[in-house]
C-alpha atoms as a PDB file:
ATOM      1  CA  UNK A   1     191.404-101.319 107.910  1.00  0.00           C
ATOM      2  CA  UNK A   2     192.887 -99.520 110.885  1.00  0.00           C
ATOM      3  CA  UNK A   3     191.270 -99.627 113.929  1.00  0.00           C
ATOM      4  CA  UNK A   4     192.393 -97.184 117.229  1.00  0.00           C
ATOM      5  CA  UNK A   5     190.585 -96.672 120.593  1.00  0.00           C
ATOM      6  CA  UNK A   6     191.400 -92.675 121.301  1.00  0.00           C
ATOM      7  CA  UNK A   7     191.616 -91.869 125.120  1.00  0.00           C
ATOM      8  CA  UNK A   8     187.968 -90.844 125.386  1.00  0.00           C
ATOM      9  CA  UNK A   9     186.590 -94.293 125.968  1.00  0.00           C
ATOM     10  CA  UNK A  10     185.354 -95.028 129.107  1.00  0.00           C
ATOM     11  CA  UNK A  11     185.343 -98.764 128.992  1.00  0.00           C
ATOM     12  CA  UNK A  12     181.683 -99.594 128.894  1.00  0.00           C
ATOM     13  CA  UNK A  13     182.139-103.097 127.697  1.00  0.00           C
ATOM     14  CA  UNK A  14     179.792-102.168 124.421  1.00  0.00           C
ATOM     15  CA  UNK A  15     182.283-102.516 121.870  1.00  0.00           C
ATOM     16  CA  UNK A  16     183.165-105.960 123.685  1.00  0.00           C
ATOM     17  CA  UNK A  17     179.567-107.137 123.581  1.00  0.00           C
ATOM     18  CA  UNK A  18     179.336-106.674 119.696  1.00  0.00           C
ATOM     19  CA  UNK A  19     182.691-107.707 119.040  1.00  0.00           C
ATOM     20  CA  UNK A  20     184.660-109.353 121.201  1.00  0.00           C
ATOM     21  CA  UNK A  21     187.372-111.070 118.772  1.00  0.00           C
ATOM     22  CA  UNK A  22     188.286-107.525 118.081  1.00  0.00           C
ATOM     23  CA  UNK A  23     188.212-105.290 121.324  1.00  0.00           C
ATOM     24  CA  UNK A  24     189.074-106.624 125.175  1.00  0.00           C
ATOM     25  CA  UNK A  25     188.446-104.242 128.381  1.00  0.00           C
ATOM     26  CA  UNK A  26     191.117-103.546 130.146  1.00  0.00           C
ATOM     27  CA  UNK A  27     191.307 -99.976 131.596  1.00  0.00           C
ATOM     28  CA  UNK A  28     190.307 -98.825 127.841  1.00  0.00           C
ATOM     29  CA  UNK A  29     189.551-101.047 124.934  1.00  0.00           C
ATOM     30  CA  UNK A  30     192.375-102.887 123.290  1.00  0.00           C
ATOM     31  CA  UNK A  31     192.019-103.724 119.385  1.00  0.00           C
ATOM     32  CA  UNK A  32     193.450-106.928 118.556  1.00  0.00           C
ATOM     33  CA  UNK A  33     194.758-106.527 115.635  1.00  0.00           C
ATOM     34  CA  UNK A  34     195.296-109.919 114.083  1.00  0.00           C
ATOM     35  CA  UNK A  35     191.296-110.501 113.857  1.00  0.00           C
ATOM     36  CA  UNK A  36     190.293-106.844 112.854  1.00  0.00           C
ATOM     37  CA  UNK A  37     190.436-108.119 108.800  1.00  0.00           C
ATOM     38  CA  UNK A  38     188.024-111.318 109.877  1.00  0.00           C
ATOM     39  CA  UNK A  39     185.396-108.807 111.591  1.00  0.00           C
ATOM     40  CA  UNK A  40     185.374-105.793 109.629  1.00  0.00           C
ATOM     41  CA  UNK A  41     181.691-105.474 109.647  1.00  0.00           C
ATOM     42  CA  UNK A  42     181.541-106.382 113.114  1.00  0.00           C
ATOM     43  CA  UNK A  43     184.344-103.650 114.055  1.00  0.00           C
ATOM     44  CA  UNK A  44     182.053-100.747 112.319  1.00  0.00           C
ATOM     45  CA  UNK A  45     178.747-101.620 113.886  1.00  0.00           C
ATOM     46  CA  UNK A  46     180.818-101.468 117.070  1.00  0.00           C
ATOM     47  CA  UNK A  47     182.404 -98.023 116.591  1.00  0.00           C
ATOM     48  CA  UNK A  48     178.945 -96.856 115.192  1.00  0.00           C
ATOM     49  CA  UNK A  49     177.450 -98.057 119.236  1.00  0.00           C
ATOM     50  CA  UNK A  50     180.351 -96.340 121.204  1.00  0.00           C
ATOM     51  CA  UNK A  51     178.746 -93.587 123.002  1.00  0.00           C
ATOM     52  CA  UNK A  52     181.572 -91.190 122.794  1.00  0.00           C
ATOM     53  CA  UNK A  53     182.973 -91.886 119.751  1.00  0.00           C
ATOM     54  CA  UNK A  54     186.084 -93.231 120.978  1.00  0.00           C
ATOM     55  CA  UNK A  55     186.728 -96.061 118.176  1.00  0.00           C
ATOM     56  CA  UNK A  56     188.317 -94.393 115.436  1.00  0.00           C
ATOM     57  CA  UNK A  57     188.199 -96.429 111.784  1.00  0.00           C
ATOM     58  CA  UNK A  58     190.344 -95.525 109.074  1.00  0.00           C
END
């Protein structure tokens, strides 16, 4: 799974809140990478919450 934050997200923290192995704040969300296999389920509920779509799972 390959997970990228596009440069619509407007750091809202709710990706964080659901998954915070995965995705940091900084001035966007950062993926860590290295967990992303560990939390796969995790990572989709929080790209389904973002509220503009900015999580992009492939």
């Amino acid at each position: 799974m390959k997970v990228t934050v596009t440069d619509d997200c407007i750091s809202c923290g709710a990706c964080e809140s659901i998954c915070d192995a995965v995705f940091s704040i900084e001035d966007k969300a950062v993926v860590n990478e290295a967990a992303v296999a560990d939390n796969e389920d995790s990572v989709k509920e929080a790209a389904d919450s973002c509220p503009v779509n900015a999580i992009v799972v492939e």
